[in-house]
Protein backbone atom coordinates (compact mmCIF):
# COMPACT_ATOMS: atom_id res chain seq x y z
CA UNK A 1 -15.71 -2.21 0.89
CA UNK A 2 -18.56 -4.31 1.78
CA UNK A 3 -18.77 -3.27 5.19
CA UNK A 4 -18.72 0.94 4.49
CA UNK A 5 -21.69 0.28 2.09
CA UNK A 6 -23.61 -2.48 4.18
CA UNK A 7 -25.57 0.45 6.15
CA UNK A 8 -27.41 1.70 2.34
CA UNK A 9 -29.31 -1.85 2.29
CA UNK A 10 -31.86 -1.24 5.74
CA UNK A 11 -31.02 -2.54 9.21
CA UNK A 12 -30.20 -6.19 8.96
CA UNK A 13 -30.60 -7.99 12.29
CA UNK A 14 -26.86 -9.76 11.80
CA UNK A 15 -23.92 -7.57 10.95
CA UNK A 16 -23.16 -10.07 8.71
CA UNK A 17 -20.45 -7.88 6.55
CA UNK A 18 -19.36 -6.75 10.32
CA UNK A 19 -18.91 -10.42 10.96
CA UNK A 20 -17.39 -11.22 7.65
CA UNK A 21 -14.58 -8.44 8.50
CA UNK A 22 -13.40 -9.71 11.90
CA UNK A 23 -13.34 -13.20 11.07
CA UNK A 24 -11.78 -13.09 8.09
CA UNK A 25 -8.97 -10.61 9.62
CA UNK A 26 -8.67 -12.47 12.45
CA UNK A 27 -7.90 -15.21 9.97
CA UNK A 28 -5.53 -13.27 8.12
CA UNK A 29 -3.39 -12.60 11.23
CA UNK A 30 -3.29 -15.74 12.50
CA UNK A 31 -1.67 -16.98 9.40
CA UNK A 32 0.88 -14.00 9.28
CA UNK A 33 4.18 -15.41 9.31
CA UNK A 34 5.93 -11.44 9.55
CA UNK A 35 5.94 -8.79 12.79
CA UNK A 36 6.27 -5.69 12.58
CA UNK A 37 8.36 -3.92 15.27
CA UNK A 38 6.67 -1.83 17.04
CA UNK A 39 8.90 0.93 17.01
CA UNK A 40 8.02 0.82 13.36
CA UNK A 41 4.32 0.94 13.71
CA UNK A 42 4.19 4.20 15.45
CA UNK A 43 6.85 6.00 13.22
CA UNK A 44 4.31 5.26 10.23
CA UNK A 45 0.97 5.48 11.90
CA UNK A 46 1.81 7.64 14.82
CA UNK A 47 -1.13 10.53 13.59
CA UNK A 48 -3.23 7.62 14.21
CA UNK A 49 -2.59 6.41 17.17
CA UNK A 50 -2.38 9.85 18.32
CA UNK A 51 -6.05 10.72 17.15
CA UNK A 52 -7.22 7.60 19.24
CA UNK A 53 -5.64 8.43 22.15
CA UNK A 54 -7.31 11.95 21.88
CA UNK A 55 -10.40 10.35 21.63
CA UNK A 56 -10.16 8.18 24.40
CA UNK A 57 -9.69 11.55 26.16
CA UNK A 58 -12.16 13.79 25.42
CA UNK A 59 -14.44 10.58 25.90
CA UNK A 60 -13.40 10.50 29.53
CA UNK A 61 -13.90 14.15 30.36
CA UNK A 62 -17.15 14.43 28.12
CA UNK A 63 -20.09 16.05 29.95
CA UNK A 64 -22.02 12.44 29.62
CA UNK A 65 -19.52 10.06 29.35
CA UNK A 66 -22.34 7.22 28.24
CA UNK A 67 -23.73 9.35 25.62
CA UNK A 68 -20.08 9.92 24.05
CA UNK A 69 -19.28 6.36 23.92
CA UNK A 70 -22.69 5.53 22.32
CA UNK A 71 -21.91 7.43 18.89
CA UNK A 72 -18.60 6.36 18.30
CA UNK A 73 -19.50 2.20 17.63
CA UNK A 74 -18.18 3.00 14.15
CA UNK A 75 -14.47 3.54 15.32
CA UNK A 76 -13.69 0.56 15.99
CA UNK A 77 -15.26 -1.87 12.90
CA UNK A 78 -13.35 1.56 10.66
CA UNK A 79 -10.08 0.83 12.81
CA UNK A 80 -10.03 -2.89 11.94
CA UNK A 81 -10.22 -1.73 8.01
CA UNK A 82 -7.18 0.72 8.61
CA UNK A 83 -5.39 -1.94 9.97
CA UNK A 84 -6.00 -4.71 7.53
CA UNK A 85 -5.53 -2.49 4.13
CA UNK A 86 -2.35 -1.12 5.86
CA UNK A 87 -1.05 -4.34 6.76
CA UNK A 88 -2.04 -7.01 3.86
CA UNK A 89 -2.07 -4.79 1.04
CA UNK A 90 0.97 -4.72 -0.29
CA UNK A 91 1.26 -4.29 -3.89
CA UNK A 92 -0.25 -2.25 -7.14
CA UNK A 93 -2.55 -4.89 -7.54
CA UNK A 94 -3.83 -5.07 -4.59
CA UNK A 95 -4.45 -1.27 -4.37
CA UNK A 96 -6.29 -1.47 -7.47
CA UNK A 97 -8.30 -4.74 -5.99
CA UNK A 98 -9.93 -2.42 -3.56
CA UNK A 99 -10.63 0.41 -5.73
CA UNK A 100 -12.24 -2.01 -7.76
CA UNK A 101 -14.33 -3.61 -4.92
CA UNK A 102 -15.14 0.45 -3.58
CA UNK A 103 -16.54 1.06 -6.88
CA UNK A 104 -18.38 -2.11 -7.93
CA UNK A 105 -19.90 -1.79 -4.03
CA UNK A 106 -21.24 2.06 -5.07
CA UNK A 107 -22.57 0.71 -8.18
CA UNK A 108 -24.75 -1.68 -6.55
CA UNK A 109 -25.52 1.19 -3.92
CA UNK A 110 -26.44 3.83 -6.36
CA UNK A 111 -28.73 0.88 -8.59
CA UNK A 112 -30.75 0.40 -5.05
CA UNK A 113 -30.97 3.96 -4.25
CA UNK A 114 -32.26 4.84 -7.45
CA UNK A 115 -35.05 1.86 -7.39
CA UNK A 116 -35.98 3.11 -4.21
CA UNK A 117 -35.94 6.51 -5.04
CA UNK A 118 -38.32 5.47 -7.85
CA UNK A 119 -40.03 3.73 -5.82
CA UNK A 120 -40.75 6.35 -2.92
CA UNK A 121 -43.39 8.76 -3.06
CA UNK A 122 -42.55 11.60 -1.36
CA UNK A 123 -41.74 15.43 -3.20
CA UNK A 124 -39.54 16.71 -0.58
CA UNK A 125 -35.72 15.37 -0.35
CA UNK A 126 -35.89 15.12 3.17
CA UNK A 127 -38.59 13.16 2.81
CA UNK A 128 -37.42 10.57 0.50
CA UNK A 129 -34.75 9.98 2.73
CA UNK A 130 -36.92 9.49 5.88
CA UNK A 131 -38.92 6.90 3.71
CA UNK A 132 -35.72 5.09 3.11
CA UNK A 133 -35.57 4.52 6.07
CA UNK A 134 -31.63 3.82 5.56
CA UNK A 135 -29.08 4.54 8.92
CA UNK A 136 -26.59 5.34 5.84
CA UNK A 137 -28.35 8.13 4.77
CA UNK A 138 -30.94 10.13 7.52
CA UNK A 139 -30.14 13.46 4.94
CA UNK A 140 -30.09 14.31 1.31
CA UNK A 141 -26.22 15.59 2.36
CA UNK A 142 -25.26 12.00 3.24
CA UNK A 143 -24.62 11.74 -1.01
CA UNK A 144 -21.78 13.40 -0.08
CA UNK A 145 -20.24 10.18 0.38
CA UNK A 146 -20.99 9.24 -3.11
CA UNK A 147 -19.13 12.15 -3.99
CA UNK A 148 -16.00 11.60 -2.11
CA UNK A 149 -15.88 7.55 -3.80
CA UNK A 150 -16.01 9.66 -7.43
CA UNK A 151 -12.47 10.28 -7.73
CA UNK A 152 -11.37 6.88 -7.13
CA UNK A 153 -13.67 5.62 -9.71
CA UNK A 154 -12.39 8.16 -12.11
CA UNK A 155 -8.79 6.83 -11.35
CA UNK A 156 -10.36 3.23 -12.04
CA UNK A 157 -10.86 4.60 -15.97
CA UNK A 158 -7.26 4.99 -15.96
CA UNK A 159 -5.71 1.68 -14.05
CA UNK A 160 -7.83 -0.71 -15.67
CA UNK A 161 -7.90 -1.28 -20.21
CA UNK A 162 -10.77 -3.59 -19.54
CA UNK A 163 -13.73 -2.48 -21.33
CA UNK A 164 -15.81 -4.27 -18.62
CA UNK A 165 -14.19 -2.50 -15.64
CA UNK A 166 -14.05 1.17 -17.15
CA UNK A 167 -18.23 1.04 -17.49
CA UNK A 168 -18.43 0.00 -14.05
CA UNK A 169 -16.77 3.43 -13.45
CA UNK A 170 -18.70 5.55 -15.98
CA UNK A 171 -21.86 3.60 -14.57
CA UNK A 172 -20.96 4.83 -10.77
CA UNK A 173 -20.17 8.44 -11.75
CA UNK A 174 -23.23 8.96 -13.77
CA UNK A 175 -25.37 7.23 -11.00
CA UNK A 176 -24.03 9.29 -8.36
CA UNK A 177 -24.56 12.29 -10.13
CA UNK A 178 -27.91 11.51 -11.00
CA UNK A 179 -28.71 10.71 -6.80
CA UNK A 180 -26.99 13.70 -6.21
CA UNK A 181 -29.46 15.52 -8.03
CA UNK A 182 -33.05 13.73 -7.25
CA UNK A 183 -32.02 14.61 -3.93
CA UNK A 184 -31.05 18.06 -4.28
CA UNK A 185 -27.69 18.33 -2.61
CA UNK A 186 -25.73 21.57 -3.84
CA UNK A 187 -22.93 20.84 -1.14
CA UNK A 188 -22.55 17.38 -2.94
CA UNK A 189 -23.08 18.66 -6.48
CA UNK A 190 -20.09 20.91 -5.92
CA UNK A 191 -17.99 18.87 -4.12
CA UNK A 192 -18.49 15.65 -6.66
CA UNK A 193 -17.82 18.86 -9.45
CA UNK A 194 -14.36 20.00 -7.77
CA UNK A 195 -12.93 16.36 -7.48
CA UNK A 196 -13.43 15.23 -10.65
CA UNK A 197 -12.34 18.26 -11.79
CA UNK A 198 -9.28 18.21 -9.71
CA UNK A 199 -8.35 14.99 -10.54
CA UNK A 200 -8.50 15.11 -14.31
CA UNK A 201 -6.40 18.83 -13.68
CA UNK A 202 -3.66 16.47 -12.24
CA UNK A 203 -4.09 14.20 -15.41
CA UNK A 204 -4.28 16.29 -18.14
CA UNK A 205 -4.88 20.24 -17.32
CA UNK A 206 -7.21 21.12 -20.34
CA UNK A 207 -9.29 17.75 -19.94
CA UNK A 208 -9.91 18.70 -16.05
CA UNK A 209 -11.00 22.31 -17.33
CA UNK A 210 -12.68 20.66 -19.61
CA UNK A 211 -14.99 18.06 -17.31
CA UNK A 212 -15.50 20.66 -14.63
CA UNK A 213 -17.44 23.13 -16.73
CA UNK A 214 -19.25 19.85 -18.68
CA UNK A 215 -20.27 18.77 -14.88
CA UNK A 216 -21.14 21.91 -14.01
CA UNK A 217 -23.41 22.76 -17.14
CA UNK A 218 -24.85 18.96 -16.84
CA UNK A 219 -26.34 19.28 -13.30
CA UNK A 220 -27.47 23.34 -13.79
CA UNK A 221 -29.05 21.89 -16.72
CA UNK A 222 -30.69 18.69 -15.12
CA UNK A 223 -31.29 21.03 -12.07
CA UNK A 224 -33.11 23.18 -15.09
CA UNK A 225 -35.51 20.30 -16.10
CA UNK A 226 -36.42 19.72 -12.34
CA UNK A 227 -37.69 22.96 -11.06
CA UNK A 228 -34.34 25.46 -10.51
CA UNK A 229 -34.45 23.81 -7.05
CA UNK A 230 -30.48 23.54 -6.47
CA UNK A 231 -30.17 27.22 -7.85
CA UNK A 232 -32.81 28.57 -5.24
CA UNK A 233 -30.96 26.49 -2.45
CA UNK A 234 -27.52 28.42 -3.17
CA UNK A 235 -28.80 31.33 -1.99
CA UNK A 236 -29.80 29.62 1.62
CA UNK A 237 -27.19 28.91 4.05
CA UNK A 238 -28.77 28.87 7.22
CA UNK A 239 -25.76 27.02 9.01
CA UNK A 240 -24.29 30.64 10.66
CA UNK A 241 -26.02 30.61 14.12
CA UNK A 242 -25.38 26.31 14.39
CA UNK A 243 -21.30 27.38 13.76
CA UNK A 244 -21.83 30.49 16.66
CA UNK A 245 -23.65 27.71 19.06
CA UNK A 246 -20.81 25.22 18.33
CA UNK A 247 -18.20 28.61 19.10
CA UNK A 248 -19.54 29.17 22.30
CA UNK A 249 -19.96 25.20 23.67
CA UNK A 250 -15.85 25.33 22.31
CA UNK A 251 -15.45 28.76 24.49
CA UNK A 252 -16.88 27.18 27.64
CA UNK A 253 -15.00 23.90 27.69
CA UNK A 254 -11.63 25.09 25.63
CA UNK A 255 -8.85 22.15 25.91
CA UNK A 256 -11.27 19.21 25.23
CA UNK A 257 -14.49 20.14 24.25
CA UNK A 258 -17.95 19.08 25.59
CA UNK A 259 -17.40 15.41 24.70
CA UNK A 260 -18.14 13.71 21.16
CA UNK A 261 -21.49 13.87 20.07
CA UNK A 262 -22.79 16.54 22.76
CA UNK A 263 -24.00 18.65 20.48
CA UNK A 264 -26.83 17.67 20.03
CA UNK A 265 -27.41 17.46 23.42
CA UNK A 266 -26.62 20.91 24.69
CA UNK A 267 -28.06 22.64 21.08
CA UNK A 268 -30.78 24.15 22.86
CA UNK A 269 -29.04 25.05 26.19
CA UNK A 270 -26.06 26.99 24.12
CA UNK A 271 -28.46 28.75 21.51
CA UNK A 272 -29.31 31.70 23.72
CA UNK A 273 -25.88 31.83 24.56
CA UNK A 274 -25.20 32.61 21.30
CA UNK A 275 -27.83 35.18 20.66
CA UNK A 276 -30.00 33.15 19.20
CA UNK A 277 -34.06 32.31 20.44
CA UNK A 278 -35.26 29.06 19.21
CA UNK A 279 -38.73 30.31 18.23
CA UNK A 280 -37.67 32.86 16.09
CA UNK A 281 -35.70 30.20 13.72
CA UNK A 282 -36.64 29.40 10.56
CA UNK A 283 -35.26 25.87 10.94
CA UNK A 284 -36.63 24.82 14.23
CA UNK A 285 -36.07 20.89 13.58
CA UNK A 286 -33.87 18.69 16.29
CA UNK A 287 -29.49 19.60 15.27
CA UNK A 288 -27.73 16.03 15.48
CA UNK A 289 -24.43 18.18 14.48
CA UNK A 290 -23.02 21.22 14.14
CA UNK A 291 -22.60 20.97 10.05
CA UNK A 292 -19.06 21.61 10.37
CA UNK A 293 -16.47 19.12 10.60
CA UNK A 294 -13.58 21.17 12.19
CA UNK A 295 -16.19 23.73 14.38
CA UNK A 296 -17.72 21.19 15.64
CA UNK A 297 -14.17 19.40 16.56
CA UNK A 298 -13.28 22.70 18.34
CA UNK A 299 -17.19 22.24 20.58
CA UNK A 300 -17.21 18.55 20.99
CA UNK A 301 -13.44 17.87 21.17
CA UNK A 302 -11.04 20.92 22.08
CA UNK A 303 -7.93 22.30 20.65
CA UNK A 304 -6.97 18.51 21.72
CA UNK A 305 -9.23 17.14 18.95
CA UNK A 306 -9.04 19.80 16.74
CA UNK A 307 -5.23 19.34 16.44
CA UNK A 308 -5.81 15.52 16.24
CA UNK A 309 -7.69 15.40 13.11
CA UNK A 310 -5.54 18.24 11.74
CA UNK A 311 -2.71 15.56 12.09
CA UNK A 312 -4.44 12.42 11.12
CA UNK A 313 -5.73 13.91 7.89
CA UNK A 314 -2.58 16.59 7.36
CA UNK A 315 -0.06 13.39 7.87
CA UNK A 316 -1.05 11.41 4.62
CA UNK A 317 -2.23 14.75 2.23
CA UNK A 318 1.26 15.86 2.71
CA UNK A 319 2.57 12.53 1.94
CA UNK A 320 0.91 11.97 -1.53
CA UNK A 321 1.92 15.31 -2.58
CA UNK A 322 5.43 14.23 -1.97
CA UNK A 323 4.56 10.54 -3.56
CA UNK A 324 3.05 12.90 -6.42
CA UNK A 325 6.60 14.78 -6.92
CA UNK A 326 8.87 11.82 -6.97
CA UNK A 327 6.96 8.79 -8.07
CA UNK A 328 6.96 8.17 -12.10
CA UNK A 329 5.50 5.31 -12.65
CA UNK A 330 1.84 6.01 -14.50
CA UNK A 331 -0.24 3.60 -12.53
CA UNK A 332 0.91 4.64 -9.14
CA UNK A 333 0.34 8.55 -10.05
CA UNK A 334 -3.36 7.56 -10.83
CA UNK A 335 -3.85 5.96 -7.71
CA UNK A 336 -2.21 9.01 -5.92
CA UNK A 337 -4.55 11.45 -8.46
CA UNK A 338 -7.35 9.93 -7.36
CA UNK A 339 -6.28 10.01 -3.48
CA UNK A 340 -5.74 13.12 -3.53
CA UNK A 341 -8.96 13.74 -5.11
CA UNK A 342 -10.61 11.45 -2.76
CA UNK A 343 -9.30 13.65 0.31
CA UNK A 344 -10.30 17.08 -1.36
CA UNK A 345 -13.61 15.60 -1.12
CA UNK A 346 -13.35 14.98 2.24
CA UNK A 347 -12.16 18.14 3.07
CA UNK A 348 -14.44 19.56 1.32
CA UNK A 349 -17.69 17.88 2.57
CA UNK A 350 -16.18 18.62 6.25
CA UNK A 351 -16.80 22.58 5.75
CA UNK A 352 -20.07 22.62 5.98
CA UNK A 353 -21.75 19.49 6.39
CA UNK A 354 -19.75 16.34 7.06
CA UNK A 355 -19.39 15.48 10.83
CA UNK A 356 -17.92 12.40 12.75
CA UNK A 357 -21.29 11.07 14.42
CA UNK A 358 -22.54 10.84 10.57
CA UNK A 359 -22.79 7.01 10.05
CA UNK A 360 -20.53 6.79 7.19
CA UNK A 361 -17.58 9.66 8.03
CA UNK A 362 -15.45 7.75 10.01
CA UNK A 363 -15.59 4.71 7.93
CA UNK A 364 -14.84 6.31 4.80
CA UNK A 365 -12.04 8.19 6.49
CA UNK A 366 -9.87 5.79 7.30
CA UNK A 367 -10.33 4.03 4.48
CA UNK A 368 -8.88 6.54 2.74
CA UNK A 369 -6.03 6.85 5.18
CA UNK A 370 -5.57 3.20 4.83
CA UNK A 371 -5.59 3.18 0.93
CA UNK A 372 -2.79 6.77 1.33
CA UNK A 373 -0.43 4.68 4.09
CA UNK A 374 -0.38 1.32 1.59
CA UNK A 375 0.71 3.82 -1.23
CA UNK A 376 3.60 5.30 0.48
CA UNK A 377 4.82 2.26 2.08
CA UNK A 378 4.27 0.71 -1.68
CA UNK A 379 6.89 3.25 -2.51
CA UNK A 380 9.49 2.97 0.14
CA UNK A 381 9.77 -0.89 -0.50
C-alpha cells in the first residue's frame, strides 16, 4: 500500500518503500516453511503468467526494443505485490488489513494533495499538476486512481464497527471527491459516481440509487459554485483521431503491435495516416498514450496483448461474480462488493483514459488482482 502511493510524495532519491517491499518479502519467504507445487501455481494464476509471457513478447519484437523496456520498470516492483498478497494473505483479517492500509495510505495522499493544491498557484488543472511536480500524477485524469481506491473504502464502512476506522473512510471519499473536482476530471467524477453507486446497488438496491444521484447532484452542484467548468468539458471529447492513429499503428503491425509504449513515439508518423494534419489540431501538445486502455493494447501490443489483458482482468471478474453467488457470509460479500466495484473502476477508467505506461495503472492493477485471487482461494480453503 505504501509502495502504490509512494510516487504522490515528489521524487525521493532512495526508493525507500521500493526497498522496504523486497526486503521485507524476501524475508517473508525465507521464513516460509510451505511450497506450493507448481502445477498448482499455474492452474490459479495461469492469466498471469500468461500476460507476462505476452509481454516479454511484444517487448522483443517492439520497433525499439530499449524504449519498450524503459516504460515498463513498474512491472516488476507491481509483480512482487501480486505475489506477496497472493501468497501470505490468507485470512479475512488479513484482507481487511490491507484495505485498511489502501485507505489510510489515500487519506494521507488526498491531505497532501489538497495542501498542495492550496498551496499552488496556478488556474488551469493542467497546470496545477505540472507545479506538483508529482511522477504520480503528470494529468488532472491521474485522480482516476483515487476513484478506483473509492469502492474499497466504501466496503471499509461495512467490515469495520470502529468508529475510528469508518471516518478514515468517509474522510478518503469526501477528499477524493473534493480532488476530483479542483482538478476538473469528468472521466473521474463519473467513474468515482458509478462505483460507489454500484457497490451500494450490490448492498442495498435503493441506498445505491440513492448515493448515485446524491453524488451526482453534489459534484454538478460543487462544479456549480466553481465556474460550470466540468459541464462545459462534457461536451469536448477530442480523443477520436488519437483512437484512429492508435487503429492504424494496430493495422500495420497486427499480431503484436508496435511494442509497449511506442505510441508516443510514432504519434506523429501515424497521424497522417489516419487523415489527420498535425497543424490543423486543436490539441497540438506531445500524446504519451493513446487514452484508451484496450485501443491502445490493440497498437502497442497486438491481438497477442489485447487477448492477454482480456484474460488477466476477465479471469478474476468472473470469479467474484461466482464468489458473489455462492458465498454467504456478510463480511466476505463486502469485500467481494467492493472488488467488484474496485474493477468497474478500472474498467471504466481504461475506456478512455487509463493506459499501462501511466505510473500508477499497473500497480494498482495487480493489486487488485492480488486482493480478487486471496478472496477466492479464502473460499476454497
Amino acid at each position: 500500500c505504501i509502495y502504490d502511493f509512494q510516487f504522490s510524495f515528489g521524487s525521493i532519491s532512495l526508493d525507500f518503500p521500493l526497498a522496504v517491499l523486497v526486503v521485507s518479502a524476501a524475508m517473508a519467504f525465507s521464513t516460509r516453511e510451505e511450497s506450493v507445487p507448481f502445477s498448482q501455481l499455474v492452474k490459479n494464476y495461469w492469466h498471469v503468467l500468461f500476460f507476462c509471457m505476452v509481454t516479454v513478447l511484444v517487448t522483443f519484437y517492439s520497433v525499439n526494443r530499449s524504449h519498450s523496456l524503459a516504460v515498463q520498470p513498474q512491472l516488476m516492483p507491481s509483480l512482487l505485490v501480486f505475489v506477496v498478497i497472493t501468497q501470505f494473505v490468507k485470512t479475512r483479517a488479513h484482507i481487511e488489513f490491507l484495505l485498511i492500509g489502501i485507505v489510510l495510505a489515500g487519506v494521507l495522499v488526498c491531505c497532501n494533495v489538497l495542501y498542495m493544491l492550496y498551496t499552488v498557484e496556478a488556474d488551469h488543472p493542467l497546470h496545477k499538476i505540472n507545479q506538483l511536480k508529482w511522477p504520480l500524477f503528470i494529468a488532472p485524469n491521474d485522480v482516476l486512481m483515487l476513484s478506483i481506491i473509492a469502492p474499497l473504502a466504501a466496503g471499509l464502512l461495512f467490515l469495520k464497527k470502529q468508529w475510528f476506522w469508518r471516518c478514515f473512510s468517509v474522510f478518503y471519499l469526501l477528499f477524493a471527491l473534493i480532488i476530483i473536482v479542483l482538478l476538473e476530471s469528468r472521466q473521474a467524477l463519473a467513474v468515482y459516481s458509478v462505483a460507489i453507486g454500484f457497490f451500494f446497488l450490490l448492498m442495498r438496491p435503493w441506498l445505491g440509487l440513492v448515493v448515485l444521484v446524491i453524488l451526482l447532484c453534489g459534484g454538478l452542484l460543487a462544479d456549480h459554485l466553481l465556474g460550470g467548468v466540468l459541464v462545459k468539458k462534457l461536451f469536448l471529447f477530442p480523443r477520436i483521431y488519437l483512437w484512429h492513429t492508435a487503429w492504424e499503428m494496430f493495422l500495420d503491425r497486427p499480431l503484436f503491435g508496435q511494442g509497449p509504449g511506442m505510441f508516443k513515439e510514432l504519434y506523429r508518423e501515424y497521424l497522417p495516416r489516419a487523415g489527420y494534419v498535425f497543424e490543423e489540431l486543436s490539441d497540438r501538445r506531445p500524446m504519451n498514450w493513446a487514452h484508451s486502455l484496450y485501443i491502445e493494447q490493440l497498437a502497442e501490443r497486438g491481438v497477442a496483448g489485447f487477448i492477454a489483458l482480456l484474460l488477466l482482468l476477465g479471469k478474476p471478474v468472473l470469479a467474484l461474480l461466482n464468489q458473489y453467488r455462492e458465498v454467504r457470509g456478510a463480511e466476505c460479500r463486502v469485500i467481494i462488493m467492493a472488488l467488484m466495484g474496485g474493477f468497474l473502476a478500472f474498467l471504466l477508467s481504461g475506456i478512455a483514459e487509463a493506459s499501462l505506461v501511466r505510473l500508477w495503472v499497473v500497480p494498482v492493477m495487480f493489486f487488485l488482482l492480488s486482493l480478487a485471487s486471496a478472496v477466492v482461494c479464502l473460499k476454497e480453503r
